[in-house]
C-alpha atoms as a PDB file:
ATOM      1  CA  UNK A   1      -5.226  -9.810 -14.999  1.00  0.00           C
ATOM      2  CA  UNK A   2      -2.690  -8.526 -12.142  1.00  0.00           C
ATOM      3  CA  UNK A   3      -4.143  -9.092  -8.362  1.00  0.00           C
ATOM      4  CA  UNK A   4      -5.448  -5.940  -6.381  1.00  0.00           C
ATOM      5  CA  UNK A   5      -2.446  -7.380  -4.211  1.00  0.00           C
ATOM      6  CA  UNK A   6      -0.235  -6.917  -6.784  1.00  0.00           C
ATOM      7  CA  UNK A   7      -1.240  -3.869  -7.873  1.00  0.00           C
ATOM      8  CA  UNK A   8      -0.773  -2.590  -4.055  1.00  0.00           C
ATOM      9  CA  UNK A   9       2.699  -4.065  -4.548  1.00  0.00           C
ATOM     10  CA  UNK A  10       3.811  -2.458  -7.937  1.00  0.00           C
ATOM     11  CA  UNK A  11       2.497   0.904  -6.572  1.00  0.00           C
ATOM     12  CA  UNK A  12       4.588   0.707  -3.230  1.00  0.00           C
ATOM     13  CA  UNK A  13       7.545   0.039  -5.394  1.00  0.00           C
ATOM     14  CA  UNK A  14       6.423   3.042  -7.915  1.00  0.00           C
ATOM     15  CA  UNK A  15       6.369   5.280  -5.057  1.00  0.00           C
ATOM     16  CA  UNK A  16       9.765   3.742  -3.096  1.00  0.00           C
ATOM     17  CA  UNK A  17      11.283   4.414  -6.281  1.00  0.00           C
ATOM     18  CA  UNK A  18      10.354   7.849  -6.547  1.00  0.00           C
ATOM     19  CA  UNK A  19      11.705   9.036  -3.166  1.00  0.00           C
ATOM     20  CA  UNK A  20      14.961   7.151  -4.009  1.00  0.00           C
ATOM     21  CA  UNK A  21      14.417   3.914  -2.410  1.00  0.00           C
ATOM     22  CA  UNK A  22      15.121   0.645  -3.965  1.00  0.00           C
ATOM     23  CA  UNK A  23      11.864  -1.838  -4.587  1.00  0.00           C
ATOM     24  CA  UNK A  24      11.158  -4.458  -2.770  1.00  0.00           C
ATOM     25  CA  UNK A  25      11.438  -7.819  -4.131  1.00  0.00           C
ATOM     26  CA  UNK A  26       9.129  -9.269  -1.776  1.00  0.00           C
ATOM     27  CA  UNK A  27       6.339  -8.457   0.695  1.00  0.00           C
ATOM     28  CA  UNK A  28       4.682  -9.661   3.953  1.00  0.00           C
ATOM     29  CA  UNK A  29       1.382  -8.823   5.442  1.00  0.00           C
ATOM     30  CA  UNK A  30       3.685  -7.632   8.629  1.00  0.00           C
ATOM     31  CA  UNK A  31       5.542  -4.365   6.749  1.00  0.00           C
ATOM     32  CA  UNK A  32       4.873  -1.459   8.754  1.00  0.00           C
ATOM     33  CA  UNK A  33       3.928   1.455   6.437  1.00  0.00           C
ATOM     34  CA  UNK A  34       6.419   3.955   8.091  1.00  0.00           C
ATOM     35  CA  UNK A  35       8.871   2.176   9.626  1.00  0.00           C
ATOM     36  CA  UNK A  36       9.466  -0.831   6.812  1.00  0.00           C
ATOM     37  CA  UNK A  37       8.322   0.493   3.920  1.00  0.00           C
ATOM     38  CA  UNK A  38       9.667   4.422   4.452  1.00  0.00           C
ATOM     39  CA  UNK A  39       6.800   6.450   4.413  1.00  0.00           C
ATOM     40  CA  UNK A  40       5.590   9.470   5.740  1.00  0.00           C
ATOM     41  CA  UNK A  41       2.150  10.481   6.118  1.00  0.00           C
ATOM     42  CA  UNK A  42       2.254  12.550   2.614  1.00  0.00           C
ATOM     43  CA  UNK A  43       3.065   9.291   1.254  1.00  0.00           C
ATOM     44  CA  UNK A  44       0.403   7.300   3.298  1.00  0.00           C
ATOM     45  CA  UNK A  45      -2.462  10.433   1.485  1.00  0.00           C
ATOM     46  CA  UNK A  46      -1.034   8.968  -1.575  1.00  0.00           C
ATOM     47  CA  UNK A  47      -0.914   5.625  -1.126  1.00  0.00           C
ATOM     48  CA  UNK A  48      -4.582   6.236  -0.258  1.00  0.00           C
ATOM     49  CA  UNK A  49      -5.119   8.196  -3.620  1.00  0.00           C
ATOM     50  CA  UNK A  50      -3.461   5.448  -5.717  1.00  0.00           C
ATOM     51  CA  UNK A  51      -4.951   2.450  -4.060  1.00  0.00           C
ATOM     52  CA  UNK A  52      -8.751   4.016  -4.135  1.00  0.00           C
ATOM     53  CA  UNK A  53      -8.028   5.259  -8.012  1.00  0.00           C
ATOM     54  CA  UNK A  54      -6.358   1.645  -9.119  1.00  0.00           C
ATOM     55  CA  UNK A  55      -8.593  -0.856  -7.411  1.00  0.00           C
ATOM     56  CA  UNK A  56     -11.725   1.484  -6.599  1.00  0.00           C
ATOM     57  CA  UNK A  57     -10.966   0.554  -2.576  1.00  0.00           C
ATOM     58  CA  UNK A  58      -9.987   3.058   0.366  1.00  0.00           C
ATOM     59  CA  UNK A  59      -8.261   1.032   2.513  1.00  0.00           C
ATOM     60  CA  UNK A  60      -8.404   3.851   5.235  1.00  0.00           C
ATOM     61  CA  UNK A  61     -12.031   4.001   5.179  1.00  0.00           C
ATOM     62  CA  UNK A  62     -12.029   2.511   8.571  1.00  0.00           C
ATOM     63  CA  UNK A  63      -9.403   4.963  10.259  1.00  0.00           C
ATOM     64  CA  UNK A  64      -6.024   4.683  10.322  1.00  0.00           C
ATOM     65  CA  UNK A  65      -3.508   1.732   9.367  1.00  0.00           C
ATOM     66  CA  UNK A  66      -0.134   0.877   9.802  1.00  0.00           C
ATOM     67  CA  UNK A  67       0.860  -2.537   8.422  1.00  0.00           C
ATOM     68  CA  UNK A  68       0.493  -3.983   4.934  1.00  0.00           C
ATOM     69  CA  UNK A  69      -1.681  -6.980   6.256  1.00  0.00           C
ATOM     70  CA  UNK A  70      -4.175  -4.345   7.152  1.00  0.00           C
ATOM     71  CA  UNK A  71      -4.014  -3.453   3.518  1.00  0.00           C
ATOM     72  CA  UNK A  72      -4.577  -6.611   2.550  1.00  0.00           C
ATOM     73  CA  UNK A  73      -7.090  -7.671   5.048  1.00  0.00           C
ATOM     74  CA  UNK A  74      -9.203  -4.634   3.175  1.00  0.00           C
ATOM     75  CA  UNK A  75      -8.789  -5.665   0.084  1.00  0.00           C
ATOM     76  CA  UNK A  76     -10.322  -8.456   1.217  1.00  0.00           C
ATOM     77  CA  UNK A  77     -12.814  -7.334   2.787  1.00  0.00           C
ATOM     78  CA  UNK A  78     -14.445  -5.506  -0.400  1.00  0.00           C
ATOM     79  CA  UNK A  79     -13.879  -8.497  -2.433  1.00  0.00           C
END
C-alpha cells in the first residue's frame, strides 16, 4: 500500500508533468507550492481536487497553504 505522502508526491509529479515540467526526484516538507513546485492557483484547485478524491483529505480545509509541510502536517492531522 503506497503512503498518502506518496500519493501527494506521485500526483505533484502527474501534474508537473502535464504543464511540461520535469518530476521531482525528491521532496521536502519546505517546497513552496508556487514558487518551488510551479504552480498557479488553477493548479493549487486541482491539487485540492486530486488530494481530497485520492486520500479522502482537503488539505485546504483550514484556509489557505503554501508549503508542502503544510500538506503533510494535514495529512497528519486526519490520520
Amino acid at each position: 500500500m503506497i503512503s498518502n505522502i506518496n500519493t501527494v508526491h506521485e500526483i505533484i509529479n502527474e501534474m508537473r508533468e502535464g504543464k511540461g515540467l520535469p518530476k521531482f526526484d525528491s521532496f521536502h516538507k519546505d517546497l513552496d507550492l508556487r514558487n518551488d513546485l510551479g504552480f498557479d492557483s488553477f493548479d493549487l484547485a486541482e491539487l485540492t481536487v486530486r488530494i481530497e478524491d485520492a486520500i479522502k483529505i482537503d488539505v485546504f480545509s483550514n484556509g489557505i497553504i503554501t508549503s508542502l509541510g503544510q500538506v503533510y502536517s494535514m495529512i497528519n492531522e486526519d490520520n
